[in-house]
Protein backbone atom coordinates (compact mmCIF):
# COMPACT_ATOMS: atom_id res chain seq x y z
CA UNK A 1 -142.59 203.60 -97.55
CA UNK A 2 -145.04 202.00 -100.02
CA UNK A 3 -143.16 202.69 -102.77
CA UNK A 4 -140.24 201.27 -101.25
CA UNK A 5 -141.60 198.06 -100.23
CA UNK A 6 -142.98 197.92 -104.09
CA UNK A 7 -138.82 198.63 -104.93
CA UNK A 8 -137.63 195.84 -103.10
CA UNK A 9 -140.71 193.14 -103.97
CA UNK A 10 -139.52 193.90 -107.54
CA UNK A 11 -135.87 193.39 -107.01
CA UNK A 12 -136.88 189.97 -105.61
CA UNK A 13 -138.81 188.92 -108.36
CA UNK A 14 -136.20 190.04 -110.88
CA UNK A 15 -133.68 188.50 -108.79
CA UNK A 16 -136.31 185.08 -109.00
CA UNK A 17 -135.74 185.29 -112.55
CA UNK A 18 -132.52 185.18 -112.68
CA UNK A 19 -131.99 182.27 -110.92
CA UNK A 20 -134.34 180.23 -112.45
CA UNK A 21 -133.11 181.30 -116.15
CA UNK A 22 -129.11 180.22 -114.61
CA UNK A 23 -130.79 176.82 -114.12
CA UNK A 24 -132.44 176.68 -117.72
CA UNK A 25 -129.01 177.82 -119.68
CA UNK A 26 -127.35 175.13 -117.48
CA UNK A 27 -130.25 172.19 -118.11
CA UNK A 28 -129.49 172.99 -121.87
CA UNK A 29 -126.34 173.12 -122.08
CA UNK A 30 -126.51 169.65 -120.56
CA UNK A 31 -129.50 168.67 -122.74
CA UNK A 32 -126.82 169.58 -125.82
CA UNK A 33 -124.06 166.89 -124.40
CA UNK A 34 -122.43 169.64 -122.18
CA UNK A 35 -121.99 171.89 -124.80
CA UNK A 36 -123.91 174.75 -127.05
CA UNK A 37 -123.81 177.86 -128.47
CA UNK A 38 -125.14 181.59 -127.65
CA UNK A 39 -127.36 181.51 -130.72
CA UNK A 40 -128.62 178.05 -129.86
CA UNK A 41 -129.31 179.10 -126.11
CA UNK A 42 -131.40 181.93 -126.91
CA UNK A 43 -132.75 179.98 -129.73
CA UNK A 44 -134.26 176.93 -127.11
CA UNK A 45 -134.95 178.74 -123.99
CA UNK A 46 -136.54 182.20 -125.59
CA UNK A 47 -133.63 184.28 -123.63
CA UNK A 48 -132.22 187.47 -125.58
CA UNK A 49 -128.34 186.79 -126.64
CA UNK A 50 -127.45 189.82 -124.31
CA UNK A 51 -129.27 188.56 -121.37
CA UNK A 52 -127.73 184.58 -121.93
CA UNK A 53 -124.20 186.45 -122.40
CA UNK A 54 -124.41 188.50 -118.94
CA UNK A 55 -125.61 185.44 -116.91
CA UNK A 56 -122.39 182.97 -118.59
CA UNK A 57 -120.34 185.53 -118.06
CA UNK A 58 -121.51 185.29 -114.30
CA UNK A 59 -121.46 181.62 -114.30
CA UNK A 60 -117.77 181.22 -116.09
CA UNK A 61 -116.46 183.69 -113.10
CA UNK A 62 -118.25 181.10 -110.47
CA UNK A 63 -116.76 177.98 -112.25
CA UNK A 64 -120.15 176.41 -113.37
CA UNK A 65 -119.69 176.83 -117.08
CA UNK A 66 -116.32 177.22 -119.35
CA UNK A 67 -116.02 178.70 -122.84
CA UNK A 68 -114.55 176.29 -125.72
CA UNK A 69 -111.86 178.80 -127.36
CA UNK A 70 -111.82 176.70 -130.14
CA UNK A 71 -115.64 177.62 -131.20
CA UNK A 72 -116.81 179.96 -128.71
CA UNK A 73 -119.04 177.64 -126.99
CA UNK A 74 -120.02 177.07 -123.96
CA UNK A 75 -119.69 174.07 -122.11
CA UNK A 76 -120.25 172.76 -118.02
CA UNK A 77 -117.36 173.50 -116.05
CA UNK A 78 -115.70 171.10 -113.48
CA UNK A 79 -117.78 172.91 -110.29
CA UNK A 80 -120.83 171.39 -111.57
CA UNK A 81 -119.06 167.69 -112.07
CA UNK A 82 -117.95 168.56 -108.20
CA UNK A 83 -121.65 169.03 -106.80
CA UNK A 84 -123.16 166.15 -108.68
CA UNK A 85 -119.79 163.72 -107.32
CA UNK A 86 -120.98 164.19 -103.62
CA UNK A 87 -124.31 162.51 -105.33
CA UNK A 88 -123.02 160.41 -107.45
CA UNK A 89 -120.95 158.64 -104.78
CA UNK A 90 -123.52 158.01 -102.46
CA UNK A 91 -125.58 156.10 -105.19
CA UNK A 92 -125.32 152.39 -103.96
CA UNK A 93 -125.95 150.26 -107.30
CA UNK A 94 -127.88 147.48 -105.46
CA UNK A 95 -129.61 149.35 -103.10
CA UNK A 96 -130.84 151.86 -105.78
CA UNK A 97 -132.22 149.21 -107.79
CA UNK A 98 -133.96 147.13 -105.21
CA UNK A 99 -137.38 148.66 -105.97
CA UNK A 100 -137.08 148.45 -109.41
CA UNK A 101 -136.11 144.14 -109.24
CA UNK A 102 -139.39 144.55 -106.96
CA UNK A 103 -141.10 146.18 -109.59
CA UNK A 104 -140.19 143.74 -112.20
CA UNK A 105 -141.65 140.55 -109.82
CA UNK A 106 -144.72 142.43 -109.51
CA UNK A 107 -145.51 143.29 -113.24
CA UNK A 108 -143.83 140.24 -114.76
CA UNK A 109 -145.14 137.40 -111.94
CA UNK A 110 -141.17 136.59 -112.89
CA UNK A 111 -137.94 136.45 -110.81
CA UNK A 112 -135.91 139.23 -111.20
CA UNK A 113 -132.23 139.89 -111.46
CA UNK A 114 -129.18 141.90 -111.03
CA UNK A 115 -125.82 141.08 -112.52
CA UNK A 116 -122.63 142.59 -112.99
CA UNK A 117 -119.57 141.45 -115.02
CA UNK A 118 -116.85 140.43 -112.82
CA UNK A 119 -113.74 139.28 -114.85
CA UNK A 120 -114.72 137.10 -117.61
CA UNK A 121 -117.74 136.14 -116.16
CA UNK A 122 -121.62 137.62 -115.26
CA UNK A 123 -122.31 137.77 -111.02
CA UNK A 124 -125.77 137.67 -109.92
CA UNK A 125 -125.49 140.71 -107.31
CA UNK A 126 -129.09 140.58 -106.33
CA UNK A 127 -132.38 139.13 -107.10
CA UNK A 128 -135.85 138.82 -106.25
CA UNK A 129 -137.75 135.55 -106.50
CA UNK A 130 -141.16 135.66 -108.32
CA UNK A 131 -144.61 134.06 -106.74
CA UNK A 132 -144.63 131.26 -108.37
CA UNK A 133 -143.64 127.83 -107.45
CA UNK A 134 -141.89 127.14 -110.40
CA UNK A 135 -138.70 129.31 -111.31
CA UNK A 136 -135.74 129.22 -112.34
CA UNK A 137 -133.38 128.91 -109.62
CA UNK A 138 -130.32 131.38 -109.01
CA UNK A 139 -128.92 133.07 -106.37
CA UNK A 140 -126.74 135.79 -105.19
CA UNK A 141 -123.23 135.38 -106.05
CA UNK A 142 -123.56 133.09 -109.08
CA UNK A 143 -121.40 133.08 -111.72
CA UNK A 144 -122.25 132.72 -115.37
CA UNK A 145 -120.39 132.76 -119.08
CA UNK A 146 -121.36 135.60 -120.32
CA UNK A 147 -121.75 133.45 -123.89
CA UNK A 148 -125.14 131.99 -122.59
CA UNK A 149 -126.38 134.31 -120.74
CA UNK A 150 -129.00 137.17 -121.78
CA UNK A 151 -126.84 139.27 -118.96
CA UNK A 152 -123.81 138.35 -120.50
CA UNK A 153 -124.82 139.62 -124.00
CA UNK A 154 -125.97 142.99 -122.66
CA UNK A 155 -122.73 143.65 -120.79
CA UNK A 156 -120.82 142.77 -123.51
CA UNK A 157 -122.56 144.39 -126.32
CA UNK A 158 -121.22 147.90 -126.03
CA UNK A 159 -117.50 146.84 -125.19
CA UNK A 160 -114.82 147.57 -127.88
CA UNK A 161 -114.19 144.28 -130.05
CA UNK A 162 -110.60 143.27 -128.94
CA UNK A 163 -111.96 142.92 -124.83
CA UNK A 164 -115.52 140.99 -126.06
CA UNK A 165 -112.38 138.69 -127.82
CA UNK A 166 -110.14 138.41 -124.67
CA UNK A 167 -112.98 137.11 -122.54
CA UNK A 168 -114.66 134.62 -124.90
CA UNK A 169 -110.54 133.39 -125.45
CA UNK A 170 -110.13 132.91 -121.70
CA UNK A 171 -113.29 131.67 -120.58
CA UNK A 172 -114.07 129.53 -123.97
CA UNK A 173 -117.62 129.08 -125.19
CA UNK A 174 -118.59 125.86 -124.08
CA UNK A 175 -121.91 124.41 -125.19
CA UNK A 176 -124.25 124.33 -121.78
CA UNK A 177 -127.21 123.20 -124.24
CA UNK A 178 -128.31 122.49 -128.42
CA UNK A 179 -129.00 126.15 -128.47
CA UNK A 180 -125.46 128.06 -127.35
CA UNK A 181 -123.73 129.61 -129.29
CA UNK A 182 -120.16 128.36 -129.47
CA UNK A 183 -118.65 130.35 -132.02
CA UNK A 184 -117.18 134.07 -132.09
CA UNK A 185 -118.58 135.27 -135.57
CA UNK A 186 -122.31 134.20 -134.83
CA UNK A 187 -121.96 135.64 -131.18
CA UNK A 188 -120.81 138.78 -132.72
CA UNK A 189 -123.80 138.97 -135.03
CA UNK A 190 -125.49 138.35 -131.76
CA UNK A 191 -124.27 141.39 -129.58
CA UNK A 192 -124.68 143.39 -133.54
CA UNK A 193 -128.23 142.88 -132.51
CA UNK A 194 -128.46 143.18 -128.73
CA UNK A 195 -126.72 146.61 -129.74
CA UNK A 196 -129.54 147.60 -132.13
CA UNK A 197 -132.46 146.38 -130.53
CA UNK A 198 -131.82 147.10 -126.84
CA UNK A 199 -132.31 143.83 -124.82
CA UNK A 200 -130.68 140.37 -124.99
CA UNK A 201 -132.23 136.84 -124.47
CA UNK A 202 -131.12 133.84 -123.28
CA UNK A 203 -133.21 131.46 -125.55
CA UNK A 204 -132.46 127.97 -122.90
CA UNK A 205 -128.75 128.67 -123.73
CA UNK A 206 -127.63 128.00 -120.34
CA UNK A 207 -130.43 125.12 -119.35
CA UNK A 208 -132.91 123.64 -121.55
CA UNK A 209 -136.61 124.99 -120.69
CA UNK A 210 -135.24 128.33 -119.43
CA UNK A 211 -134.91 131.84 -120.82
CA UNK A 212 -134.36 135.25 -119.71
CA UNK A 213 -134.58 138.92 -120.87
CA UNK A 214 -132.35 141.39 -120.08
CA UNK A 215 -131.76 144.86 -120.36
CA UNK A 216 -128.90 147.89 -120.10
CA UNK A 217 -128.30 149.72 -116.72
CA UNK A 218 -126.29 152.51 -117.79
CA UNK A 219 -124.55 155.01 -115.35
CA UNK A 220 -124.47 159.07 -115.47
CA UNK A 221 -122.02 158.82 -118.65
CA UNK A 222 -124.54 156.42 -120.59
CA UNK A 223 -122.22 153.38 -120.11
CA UNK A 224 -123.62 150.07 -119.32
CA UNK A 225 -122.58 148.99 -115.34
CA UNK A 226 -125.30 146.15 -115.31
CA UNK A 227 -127.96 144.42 -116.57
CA UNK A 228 -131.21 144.23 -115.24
CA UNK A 229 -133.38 140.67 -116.05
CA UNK A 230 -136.32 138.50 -115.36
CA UNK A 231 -136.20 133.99 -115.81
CA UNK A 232 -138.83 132.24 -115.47
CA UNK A 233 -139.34 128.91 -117.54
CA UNK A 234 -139.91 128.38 -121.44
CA UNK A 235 -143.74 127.74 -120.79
CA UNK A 236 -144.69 130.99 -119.48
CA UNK A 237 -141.73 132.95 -121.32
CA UNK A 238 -143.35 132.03 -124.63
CA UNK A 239 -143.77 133.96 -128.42
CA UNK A 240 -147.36 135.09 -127.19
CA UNK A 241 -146.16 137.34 -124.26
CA UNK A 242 -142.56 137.81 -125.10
CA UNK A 243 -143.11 141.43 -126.83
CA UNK A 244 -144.84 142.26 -123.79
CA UNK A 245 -141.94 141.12 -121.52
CA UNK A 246 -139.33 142.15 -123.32
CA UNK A 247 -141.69 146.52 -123.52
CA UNK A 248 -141.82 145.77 -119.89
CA UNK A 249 -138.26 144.92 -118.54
CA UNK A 250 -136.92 147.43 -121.57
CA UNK A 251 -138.55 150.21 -119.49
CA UNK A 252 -137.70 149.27 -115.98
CA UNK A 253 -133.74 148.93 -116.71
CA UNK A 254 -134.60 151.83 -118.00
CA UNK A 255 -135.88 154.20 -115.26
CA UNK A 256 -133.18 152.45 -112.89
CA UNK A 257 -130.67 154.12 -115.02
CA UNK A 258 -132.37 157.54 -114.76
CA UNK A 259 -132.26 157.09 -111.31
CA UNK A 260 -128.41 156.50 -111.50
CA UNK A 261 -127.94 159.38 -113.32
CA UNK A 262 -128.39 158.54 -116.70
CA UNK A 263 -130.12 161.48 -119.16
CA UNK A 264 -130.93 160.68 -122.76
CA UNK A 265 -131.84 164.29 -124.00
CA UNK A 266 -131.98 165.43 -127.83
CA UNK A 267 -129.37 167.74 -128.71
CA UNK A 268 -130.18 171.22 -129.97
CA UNK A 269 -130.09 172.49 -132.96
């Protein structure tokens, strides 16, 4: 009897194991971009080739994981894109990023913002007002150019060229103060360098003795679905803090894309 209660504790424990090392291979192989070879498998996760082979081959049968017959890799299959779609579609964009526009008031002292691009314009979706008596003033369902606007920039900076074209032709870019920009070529450079650096600003484009800071909201697939800011007026938004602002509303944006799904992993070697 001992020794068969000592049989089946070891079956569970081996049977432990196995589950935990299906969710490893599958955590790498999405940690690779959905995609990675055997040798690269065993390579990351310590796992003998024969023991990663007999647990794909196991998870290809189930649907979790395909094999590229091109190069004999191995990729995520569509049951996993399945499971994470009932998740996915219960994610509620400004309800998921309430606490982090809460977050932003409380380490900033700034109003924060959430804007979408609707047409050819930005839309102020949500916001929270900061402490302070004086703010700049916006509101839930505003519209903005997306020229002017530190929003706007972000939201346009990863789009392909002939769109970012098509809006700035139908909407125009109108000078709202001395410091718009109000031609394509410079507001090109612009977005070159929104792209590069990771945030936008809104140096009192849109009204003189404001300015903003915004940053990417990206969804699961790494595109950008919103940008997250803070305004607050030219006097407290000044060259002194601004490095500071900018670290802090850089990381927020980002953690409210983690918790939409986004993943920024190193690929394997």
């Amino acid at each position: 009897m001992a020794k068969k209660i000592m049989e089946n504790g070891s079956n569970r424990n081996k049977s432990v194991q196995v589950l935990e090392r299906c969710f490893l291979i599958l955590e790498a192989i999405a940690a690779n971009q959905g995609e990675a070879s055997l040798s690269a498998l065993s390579k990351s996760l310590f796992i003998p080739h024969s023991t990663i082979h007999r647990i794909l081959s196991c998870l290809i049968k189930l649907g979790y994981v395909e094999q590229n017959q091109q190069n004999g890799h191995y990729r995520l299959g569509l049951k996993i894109l399945s499971l994470s779609n009932v998740i996915l579609g219960k994610l509620d964009l400004r309800k998921v990023a309430r606490e982090y526009l809460e977050e932003l008031v409380q380490e900033t002292g700034e109003s924060a913002n959430l804007l979408v691009l609707h047409g050819n314009e930005v839309v102020y979706i949500d916001k929270v007002d900061g402490p302070l008596t004086v703010r700049v003033i916006s509101f839930i369902g505003k519209r903005a150019s997306v020229h002017t606007t530190g929003g706007g920039k972000v939201l346009l900076s990863e789009m392909a060229l002939p769109d970012i074209i098509e809006i700035l032709k139908h909407k125009g870019m109108p000078r709202l103060t001395q410091y718009s920009i109000t031609d394509v070529p410079t507001f090109l450079d612009e977005l070159n360098k929104v792209r590069k650096q990771g945030f936008a600003l809104d140096n009192e484009e849109s009204e003189i003795g404001a300015k903003c800071i915004a940053a990417p909201v990206r969804d699961h697939k790494g595109r950008i679905i919103a940008s997250l800011s803070i305004s607050g007026p030219s006097s407290r938004l000044t060259p002194a803090n601004m490095q500071n602002l900018i670290s802090i509303v850089k990381r927020v944006a980002f953690k409210l894309s983690t918790a939409l799904g986004y993943s920024k992993e190193e690929r394997l070697g």
